[in-house]
Protein backbone atom coordinates (compact mmCIF):
# COMPACT_ATOMS: atom_id res chain seq x y z
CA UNK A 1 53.36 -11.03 -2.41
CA UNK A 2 52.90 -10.08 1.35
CA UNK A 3 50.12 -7.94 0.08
CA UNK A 4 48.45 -11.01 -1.31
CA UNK A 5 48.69 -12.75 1.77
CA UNK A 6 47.75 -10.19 4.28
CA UNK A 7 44.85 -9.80 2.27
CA UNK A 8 44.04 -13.58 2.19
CA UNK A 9 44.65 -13.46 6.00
CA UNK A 10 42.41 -10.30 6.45
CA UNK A 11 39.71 -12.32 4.76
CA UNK A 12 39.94 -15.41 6.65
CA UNK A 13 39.95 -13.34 9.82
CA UNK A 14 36.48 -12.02 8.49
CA UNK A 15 35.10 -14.36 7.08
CA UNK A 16 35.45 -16.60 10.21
CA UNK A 17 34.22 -13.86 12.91
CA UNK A 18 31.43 -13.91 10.29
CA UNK A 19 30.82 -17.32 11.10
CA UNK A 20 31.41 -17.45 14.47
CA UNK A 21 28.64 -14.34 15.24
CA UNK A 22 25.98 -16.93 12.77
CA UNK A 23 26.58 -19.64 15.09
CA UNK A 24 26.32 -17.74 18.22
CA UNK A 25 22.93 -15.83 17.09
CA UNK A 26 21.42 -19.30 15.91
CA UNK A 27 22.41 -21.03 19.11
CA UNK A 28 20.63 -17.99 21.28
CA UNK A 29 17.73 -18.03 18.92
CA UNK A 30 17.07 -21.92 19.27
CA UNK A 31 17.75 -21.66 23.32
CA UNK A 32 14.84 -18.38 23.25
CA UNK A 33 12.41 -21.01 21.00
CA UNK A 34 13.03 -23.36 23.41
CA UNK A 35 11.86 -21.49 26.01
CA UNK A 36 8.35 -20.37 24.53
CA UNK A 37 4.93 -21.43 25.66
CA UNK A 38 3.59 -23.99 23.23
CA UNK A 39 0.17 -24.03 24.27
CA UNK A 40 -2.35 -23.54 21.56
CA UNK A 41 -3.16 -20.44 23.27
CA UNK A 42 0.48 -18.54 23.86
CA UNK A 43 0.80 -15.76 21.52
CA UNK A 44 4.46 -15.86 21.69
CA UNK A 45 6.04 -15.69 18.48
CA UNK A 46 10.15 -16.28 17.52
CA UNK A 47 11.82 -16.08 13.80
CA UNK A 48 15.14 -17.18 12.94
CA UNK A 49 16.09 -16.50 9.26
CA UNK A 50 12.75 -15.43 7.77
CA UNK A 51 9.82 -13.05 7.96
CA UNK A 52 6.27 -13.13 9.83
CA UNK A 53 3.04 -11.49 9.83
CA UNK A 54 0.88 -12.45 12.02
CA UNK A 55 -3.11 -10.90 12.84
CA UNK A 56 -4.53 -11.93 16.70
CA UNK A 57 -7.80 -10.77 16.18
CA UNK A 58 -10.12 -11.35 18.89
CA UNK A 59 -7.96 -13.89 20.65
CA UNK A 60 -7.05 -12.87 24.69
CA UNK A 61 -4.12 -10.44 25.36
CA UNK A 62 -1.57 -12.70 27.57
CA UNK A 63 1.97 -11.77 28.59
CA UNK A 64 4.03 -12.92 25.35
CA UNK A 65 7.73 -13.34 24.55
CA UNK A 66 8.92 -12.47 21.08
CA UNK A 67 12.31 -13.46 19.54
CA UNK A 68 13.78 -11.72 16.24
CA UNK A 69 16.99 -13.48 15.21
CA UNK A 70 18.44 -12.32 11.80
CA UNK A 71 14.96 -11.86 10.02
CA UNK A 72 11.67 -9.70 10.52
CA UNK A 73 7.98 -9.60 11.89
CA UNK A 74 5.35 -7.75 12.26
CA UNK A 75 2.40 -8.58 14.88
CA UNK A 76 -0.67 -6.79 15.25
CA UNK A 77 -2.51 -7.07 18.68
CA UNK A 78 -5.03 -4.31 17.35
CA UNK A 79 -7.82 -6.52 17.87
CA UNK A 80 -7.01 -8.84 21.17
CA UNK A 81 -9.60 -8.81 23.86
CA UNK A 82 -8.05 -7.61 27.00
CA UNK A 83 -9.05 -9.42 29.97
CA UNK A 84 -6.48 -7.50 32.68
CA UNK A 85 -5.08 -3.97 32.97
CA UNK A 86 -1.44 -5.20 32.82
CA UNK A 87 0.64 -6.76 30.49
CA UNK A 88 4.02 -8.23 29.96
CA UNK A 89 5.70 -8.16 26.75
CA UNK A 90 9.65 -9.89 26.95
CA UNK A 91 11.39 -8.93 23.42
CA UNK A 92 14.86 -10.35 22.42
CA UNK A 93 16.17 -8.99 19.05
CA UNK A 94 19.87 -9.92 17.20
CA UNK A 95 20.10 -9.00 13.32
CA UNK A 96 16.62 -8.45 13.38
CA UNK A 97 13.30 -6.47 13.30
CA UNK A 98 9.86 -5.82 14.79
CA UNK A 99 6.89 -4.12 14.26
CA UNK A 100 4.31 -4.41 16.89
CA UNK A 101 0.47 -2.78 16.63
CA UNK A 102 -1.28 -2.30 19.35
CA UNK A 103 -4.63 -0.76 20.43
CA UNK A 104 -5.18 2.42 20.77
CA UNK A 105 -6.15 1.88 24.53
CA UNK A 106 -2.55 0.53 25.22
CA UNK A 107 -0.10 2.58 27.14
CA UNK A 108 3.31 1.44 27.03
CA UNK A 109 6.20 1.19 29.27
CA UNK A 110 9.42 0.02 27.81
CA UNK A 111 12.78 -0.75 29.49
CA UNK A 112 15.31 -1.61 27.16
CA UNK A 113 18.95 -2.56 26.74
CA UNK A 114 19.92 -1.42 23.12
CA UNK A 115 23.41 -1.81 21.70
CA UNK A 116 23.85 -1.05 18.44
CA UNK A 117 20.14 -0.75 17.97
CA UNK A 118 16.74 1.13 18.74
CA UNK A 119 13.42 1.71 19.95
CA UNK A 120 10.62 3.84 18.03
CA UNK A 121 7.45 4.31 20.03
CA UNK A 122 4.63 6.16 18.10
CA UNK A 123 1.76 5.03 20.20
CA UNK A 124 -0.86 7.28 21.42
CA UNK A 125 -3.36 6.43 24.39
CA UNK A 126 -6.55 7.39 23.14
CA UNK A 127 -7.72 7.17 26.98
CA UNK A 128 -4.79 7.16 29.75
CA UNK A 129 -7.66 7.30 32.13
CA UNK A 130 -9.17 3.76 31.21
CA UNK A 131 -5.97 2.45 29.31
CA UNK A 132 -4.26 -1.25 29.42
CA UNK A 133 -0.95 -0.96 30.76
CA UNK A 134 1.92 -3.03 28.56
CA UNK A 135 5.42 -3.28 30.31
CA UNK A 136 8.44 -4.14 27.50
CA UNK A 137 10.96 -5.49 28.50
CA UNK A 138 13.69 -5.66 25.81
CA UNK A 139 16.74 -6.45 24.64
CA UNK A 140 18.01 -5.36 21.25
CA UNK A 141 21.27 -6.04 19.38
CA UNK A 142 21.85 -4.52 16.28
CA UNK A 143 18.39 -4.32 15.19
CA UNK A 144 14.87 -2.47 15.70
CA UNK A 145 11.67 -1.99 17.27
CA UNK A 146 8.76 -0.16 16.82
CA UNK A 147 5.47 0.25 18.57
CA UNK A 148 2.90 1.76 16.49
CA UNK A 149 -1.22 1.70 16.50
CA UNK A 150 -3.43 0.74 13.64
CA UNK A 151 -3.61 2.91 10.58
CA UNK A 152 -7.64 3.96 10.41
């Protein structure tokens, strides 16, 4: 019997830290879509629950912000048209995953804050001489990043 109910008390421990973590990621996900540009220009880009691809071809590189809260996406800047030789790229990631492509003419720097989480960077600057600087800034939480360029 106290087996029974120190199991039933284990679970309603879980299942209510369960909850509570839900809550807090949606209510930090819906304050970072809050704060995005809405302009029919921004390229910023936030998920909550879900999956995303999304293709930018030929529209103008801009410092973006990019939210991943319990789901997935994958962006491909490949094609943007770069207009300046610096970027900034602010990344906030709970429960979630991104996959970022970039030209080949990008050179990354990335400062990041990862707990329970990580970074993969598999970029190569074709030409560090005449490259595009992109600054990360990003904060991760038990989920993933990577940077990679387009398959040829």
């Amino acid at each position: 019997m106290k087996i029974k109910k120190l199991l039933i008390g284990t679970g309603v421990v879980f299942a209510t830290g369960i909850a509570l973590y839900h809550a807090c990621v949606i209510k930090k996900g819906k304050e970072f879509e809050a704060s995005l540009d809405n302009s029919a220009d921004s390229l910023d880009e936030t998920v909550l629950y879900g999956g995303k691809m999304k293709d930018y071809r030929d529209q103008t590189m801009q410092d973006t912000k990019i939210g991943a809260f319990f789901g997935g996406m994958q962006l491909d800047f490949s094609d943007v048209v770069t207009k300046k030789d610096h970027y900034r790229m602010d990344i906030s990631i709970i429960s979630g995953g991104l996959n970022i492509i970039v030209p080949d003419n990008f050179k990354l720097k990335i400062v990041d804050t990862c707990k329970f989480g990580g970074i993969a960077d598999n970029t190569v600057c074709v030409d560090p001489d005449h490259s595009v600087a992109l600054s990360v800034f990003a904060d991760i939480t038990c989920g993933g990043l990577n940077f990679e360029n387009a398959s040829e």
